[in-house]
Protein backbone atom coordinates (compact mmCIF):
# COMPACT_ATOMS: atom_id res chain seq x y z
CA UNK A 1 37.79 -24.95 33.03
CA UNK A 2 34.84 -27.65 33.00
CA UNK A 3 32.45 -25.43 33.35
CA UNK A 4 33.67 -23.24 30.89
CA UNK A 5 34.19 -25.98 28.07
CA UNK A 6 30.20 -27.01 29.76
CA UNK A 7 28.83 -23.99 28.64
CA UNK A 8 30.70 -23.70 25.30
CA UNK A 9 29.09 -27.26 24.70
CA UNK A 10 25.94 -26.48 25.53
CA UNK A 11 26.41 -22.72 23.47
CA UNK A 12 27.19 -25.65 20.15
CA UNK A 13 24.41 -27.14 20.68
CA UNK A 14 21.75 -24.26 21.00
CA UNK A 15 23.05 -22.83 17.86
CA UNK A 16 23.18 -25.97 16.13
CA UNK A 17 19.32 -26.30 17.00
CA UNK A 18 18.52 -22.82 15.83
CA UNK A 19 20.51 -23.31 12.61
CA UNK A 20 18.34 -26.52 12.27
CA UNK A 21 15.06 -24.98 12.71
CA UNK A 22 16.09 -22.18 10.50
CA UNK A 23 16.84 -24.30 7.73
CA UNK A 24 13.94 -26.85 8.10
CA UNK A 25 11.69 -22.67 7.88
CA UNK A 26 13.37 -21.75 4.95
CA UNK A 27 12.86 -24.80 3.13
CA UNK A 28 9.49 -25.36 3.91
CA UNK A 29 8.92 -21.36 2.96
CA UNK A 30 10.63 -21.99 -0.21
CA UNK A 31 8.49 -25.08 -0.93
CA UNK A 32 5.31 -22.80 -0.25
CA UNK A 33 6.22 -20.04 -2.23
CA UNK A 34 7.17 -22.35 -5.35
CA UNK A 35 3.95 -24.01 -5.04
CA UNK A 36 2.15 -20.86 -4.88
CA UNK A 37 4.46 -18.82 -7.02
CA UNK A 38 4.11 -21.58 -9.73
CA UNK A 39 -0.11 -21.61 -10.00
CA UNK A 40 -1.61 -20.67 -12.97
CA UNK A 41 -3.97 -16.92 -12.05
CA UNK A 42 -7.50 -17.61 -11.68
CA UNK A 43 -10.09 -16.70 -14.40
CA UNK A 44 -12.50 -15.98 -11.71
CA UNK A 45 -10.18 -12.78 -11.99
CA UNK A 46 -9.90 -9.87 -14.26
CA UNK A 47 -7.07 -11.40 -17.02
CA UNK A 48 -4.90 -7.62 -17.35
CA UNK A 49 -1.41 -6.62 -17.44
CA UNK A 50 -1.67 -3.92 -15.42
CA UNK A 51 0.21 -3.87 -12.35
CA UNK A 52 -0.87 -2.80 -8.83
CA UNK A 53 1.80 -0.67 -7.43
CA UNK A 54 1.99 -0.88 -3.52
CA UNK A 55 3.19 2.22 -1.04
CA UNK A 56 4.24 1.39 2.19
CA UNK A 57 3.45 4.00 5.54
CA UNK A 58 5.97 5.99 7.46
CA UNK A 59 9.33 4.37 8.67
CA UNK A 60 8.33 0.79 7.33
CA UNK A 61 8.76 -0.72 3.80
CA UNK A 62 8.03 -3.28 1.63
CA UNK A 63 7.55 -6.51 3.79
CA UNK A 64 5.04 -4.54 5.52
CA UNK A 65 2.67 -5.26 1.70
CA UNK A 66 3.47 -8.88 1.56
CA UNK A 67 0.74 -9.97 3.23
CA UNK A 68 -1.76 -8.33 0.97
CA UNK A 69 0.69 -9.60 -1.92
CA UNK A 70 0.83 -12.86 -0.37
CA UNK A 71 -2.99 -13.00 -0.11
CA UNK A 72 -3.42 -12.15 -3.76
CA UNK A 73 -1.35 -14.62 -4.67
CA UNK A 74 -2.98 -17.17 -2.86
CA UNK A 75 -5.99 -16.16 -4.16
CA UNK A 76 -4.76 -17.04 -7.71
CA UNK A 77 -5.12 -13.27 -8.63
CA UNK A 78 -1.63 -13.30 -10.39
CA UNK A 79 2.04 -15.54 -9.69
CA UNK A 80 3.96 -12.51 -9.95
CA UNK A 81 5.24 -10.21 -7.38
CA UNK A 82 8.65 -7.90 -7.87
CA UNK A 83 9.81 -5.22 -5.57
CA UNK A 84 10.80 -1.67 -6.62
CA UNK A 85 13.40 0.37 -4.40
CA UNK A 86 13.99 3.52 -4.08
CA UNK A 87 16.89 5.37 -2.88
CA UNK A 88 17.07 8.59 -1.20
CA UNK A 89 18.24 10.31 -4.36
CA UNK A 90 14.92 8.72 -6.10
CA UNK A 91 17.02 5.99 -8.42
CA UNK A 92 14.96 3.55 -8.63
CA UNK A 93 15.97 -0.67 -8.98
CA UNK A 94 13.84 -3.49 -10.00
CA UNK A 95 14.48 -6.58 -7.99
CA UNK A 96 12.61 -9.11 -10.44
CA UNK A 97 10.88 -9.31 -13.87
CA UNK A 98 7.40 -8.68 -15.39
CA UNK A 99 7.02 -11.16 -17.88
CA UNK A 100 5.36 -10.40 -21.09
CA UNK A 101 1.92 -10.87 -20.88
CA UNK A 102 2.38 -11.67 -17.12
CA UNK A 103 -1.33 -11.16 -15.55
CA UNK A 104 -2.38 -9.09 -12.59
CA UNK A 105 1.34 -8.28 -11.65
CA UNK A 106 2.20 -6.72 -8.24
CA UNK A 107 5.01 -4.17 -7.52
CA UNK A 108 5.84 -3.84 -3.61
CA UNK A 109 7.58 -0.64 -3.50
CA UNK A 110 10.46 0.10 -0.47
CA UNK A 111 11.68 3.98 -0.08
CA UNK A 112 15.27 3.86 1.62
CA UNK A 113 13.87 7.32 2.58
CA UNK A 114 11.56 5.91 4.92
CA UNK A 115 10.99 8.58 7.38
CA UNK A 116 10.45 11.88 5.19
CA UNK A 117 7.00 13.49 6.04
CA UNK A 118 7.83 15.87 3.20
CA UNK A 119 4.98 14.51 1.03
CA UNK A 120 5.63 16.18 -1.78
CA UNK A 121 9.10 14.30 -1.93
CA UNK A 122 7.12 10.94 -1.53
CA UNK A 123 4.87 11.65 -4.24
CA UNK A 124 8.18 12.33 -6.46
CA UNK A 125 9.81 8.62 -5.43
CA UNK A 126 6.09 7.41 -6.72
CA UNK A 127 6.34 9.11 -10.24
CA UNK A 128 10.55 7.50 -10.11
CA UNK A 129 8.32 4.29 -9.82
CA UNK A 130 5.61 5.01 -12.40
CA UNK A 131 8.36 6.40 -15.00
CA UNK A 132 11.18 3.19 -14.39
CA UNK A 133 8.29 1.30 -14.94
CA UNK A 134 7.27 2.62 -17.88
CA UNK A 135 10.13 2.63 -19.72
CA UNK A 136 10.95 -1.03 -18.64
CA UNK A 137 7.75 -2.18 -19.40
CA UNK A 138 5.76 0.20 -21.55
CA UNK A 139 2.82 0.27 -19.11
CA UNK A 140 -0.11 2.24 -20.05
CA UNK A 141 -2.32 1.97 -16.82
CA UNK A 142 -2.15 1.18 -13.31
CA UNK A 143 -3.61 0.18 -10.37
CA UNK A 144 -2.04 2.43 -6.84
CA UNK A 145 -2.23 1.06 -2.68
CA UNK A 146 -1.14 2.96 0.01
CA UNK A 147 -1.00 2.31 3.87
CA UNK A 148 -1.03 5.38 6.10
CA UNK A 149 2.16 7.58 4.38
CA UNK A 150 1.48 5.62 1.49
CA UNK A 151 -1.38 7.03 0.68
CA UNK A 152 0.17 10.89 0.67
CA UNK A 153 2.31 9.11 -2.09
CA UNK A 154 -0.32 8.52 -3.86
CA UNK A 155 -2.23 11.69 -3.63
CA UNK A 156 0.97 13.83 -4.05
CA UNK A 157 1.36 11.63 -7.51
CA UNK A 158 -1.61 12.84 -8.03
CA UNK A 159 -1.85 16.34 -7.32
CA UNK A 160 1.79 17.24 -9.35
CA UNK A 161 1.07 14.48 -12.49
CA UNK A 162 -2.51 14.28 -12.72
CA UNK A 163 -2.31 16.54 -16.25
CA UNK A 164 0.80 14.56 -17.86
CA UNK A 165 -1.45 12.46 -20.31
CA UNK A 166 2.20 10.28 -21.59
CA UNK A 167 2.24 8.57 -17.72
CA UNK A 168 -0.46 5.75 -17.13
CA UNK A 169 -3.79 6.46 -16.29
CA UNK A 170 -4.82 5.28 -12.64
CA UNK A 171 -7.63 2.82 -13.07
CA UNK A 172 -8.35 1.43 -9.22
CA UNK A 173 -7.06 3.60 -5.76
CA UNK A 174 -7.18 1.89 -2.22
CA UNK A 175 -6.27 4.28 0.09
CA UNK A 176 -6.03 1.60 3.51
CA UNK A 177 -5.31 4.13 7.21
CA UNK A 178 -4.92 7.31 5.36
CA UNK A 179 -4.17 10.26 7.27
CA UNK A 180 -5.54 12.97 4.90
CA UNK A 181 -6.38 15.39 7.47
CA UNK A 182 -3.97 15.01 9.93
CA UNK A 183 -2.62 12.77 12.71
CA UNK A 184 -3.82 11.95 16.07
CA UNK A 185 -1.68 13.48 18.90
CA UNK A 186 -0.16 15.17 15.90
CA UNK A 187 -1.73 17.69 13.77
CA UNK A 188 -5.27 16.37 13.88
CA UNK A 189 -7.84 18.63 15.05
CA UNK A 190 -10.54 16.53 16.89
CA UNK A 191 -12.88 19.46 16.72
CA UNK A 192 -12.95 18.66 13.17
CA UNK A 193 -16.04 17.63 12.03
CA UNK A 194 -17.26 16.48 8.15
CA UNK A 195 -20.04 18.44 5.99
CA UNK A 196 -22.76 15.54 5.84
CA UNK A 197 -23.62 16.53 1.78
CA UNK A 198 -19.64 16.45 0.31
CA UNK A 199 -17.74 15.45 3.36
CA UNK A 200 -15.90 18.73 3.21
CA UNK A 201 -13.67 18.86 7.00
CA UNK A 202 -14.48 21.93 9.23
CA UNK A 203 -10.97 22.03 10.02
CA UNK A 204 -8.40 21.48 7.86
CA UNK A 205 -4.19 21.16 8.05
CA UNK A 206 -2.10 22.96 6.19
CA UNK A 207 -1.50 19.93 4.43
CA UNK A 208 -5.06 19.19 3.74
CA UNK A 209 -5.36 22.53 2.17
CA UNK A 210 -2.84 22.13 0.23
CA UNK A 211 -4.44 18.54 -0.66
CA UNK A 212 -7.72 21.14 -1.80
CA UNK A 213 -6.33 21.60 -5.12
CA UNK A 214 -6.43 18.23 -6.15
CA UNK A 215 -10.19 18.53 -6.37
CA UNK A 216 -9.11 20.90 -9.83
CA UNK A 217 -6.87 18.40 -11.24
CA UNK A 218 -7.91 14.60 -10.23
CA UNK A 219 -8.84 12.69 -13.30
CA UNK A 220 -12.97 12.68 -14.48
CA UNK A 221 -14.29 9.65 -14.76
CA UNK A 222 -11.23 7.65 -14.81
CA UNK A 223 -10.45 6.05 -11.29
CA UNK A 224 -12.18 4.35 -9.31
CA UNK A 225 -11.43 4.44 -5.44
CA UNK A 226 -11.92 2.67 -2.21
CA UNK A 227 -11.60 4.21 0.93
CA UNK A 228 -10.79 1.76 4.11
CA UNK A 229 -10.60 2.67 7.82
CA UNK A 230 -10.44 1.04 10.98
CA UNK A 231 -12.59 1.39 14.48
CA UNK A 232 -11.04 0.38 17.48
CA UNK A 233 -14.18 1.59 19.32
CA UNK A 234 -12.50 4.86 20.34
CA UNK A 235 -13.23 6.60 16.41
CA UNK A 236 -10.36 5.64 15.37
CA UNK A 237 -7.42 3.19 14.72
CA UNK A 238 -5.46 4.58 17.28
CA UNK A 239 -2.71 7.10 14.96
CA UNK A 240 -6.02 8.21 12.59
CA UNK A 241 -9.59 9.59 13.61
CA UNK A 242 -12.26 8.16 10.95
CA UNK A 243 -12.40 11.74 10.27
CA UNK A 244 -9.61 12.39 8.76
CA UNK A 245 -9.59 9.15 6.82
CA UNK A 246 -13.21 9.91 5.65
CA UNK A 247 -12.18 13.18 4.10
CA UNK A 248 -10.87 11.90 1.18
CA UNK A 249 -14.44 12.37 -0.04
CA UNK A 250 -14.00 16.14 -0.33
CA UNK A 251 -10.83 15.64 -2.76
CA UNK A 252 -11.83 13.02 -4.90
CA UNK A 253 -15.71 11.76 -5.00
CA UNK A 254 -16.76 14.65 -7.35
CA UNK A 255 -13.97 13.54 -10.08
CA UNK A 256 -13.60 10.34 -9.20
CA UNK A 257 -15.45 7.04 -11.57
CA UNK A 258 -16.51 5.63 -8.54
CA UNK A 259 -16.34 6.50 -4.38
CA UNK A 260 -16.54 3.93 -2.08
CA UNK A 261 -15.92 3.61 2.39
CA UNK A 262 -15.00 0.50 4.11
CA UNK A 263 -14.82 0.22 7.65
CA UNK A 264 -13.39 -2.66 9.41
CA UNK A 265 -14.10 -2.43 13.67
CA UNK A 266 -12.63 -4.09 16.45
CA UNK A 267 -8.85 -5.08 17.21
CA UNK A 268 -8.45 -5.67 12.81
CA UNK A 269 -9.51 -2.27 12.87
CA UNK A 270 -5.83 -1.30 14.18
CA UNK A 271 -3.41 1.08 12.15
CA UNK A 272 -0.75 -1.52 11.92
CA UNK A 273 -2.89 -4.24 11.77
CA UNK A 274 -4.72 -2.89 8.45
CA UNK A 275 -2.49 -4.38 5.85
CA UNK A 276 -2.41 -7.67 7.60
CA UNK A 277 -6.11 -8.43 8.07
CA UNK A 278 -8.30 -10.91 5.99
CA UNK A 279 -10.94 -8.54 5.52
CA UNK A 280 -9.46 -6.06 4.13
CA UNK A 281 -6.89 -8.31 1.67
CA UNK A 282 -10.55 -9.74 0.35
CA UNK A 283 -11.92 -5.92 0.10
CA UNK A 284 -8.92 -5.28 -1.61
CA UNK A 285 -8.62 -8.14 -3.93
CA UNK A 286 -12.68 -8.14 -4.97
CA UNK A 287 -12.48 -4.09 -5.47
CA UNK A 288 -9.25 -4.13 -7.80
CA UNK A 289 -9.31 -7.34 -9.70
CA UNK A 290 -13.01 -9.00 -9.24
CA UNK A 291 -14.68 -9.59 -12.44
């Protein structure tokens, strides 16, 4: 009975410590964020209202773009961050508000349909973004970043809504771990090899070629875009060969305002490690809202 009422003592007290340390966290998280969430954006900065929309990769969501968010922030690119979710039926919710005339905004957006590699359906949660957005805001250009999956939201936006003039116009693409042209261990060919003068793969997925007809339709002139990679050492990041991130080229450079690679090497150069790096959040932040 002691040693029951012992351990139920000692149970109290570890709790009682870990509600303690949880608290003393939160606050001092809360005091950070209000600090940081409170700062004035930096005129070393482009001064726009045009939001960056963020895409998360396959079977993770929105905290996995708050480091990048969190870095821009910092950074005193803007003080204002909301989240957009989406649920499998493609309603979409705004958790937060854009004020007028807010500058550099950021929009982390969550699918509840986390784990569909129908791409197409991706690309139609994006335009449920793009349109609430719209109509809540009146938005007439936009700023897109995608992680691994995230990316195939983008370029399935893209490929279906590229000729609807009355949706914004994309202005800056990052396209961080994409896996145009397949997956390692998955679909990805590693015979594949890229044309030296347009990049064009010598193999190519069915998804890839379906990814071909983008070249038609992609904006002229309009977007500027800036491919990033990683190296482990091995050619890869460990889910994507260079290869396949690389031939992005082939669908966009000859439409595209601007084309430009990024590769980031050693153990930053990791798929999951991409959209929590330093390098690439300064990449990211000089490419989309540098002066």
């Amino acid at each position: 009975m002691k040693d029951t009422k012992f351990r139920l003592g000692k149970l109290k007290k570890i709790l009682l410590v870990l509600c303690l340390i949880f608290v003393v966290v939160t606050v001092a998280y809360g005091i950070e964020s209000a600090i940081i969430y409170n700062r004035q954006p930096s005129t070393k900065y482009v001064q726009s209202t045009r939001p960056t929309l963020f895409f998360h990769g396959f079977g993770s969501g929105s905290l996995a773009e708050r480091h990048m968010a969190r870095a821009a922030v910092k950074s005193g690119v803007t003080n204002t961050v909301i989240e957009a979710n989406v649920d499998k039926s493609g309603n979409v919710t705004l958790d937060g508000k854009i004020e007028e005339g807010a500058i550099n905004p950021i929009v982390l957006v969550n699918y509840d349909d986390n784990k569909n590699p129908n791409y197409r359906q991706d690309g139609r949660y994006a335009l449920a973004v793009v349109k609430k957005l719209q109509d809540e805001y009146g938005f007439t250009e936009m700023n897109m970043v995608g992680h691994s999956m995230g990316n195939m939201s983008i370029m399935y936006y893209m490929l279906d809504n590229s000729g609807y003039r009355t949706l914004p116009k994309l202005v800056k693409q990052v396209d961080i771990a994409g896996h145009f042209d397949g997956i390692l261990a998955y679909d990805f060919d590693e015979n594949t090899a890229l044309d030296k003068e347009n990049g064009k793969p010598s193999i190519m997925t069915e998804t890839y070629k379906e990814l071909t007809r983008i070249r038609d339709v992609y904006p002229e002139n309009q977007t500027d875009v800036l491919n990033i990679f990683g190296d482990r050492g091995d050619g890869g990041d460990g889910a994507v060969s260079i290869i396949s991130s690389k031939s992005l080229r082939y669908l966009v450079e000859g439409k595209a305002k601007s084309y430009r690679e990024e590769l980031i090497k050693g153990k930053g150069g990791k798929h999951s490690k991409l959209h929590e790096n330093e390098e690439v959040d300064k990449l990211l932040i000089d490419f989309i809202w540098g002066k």
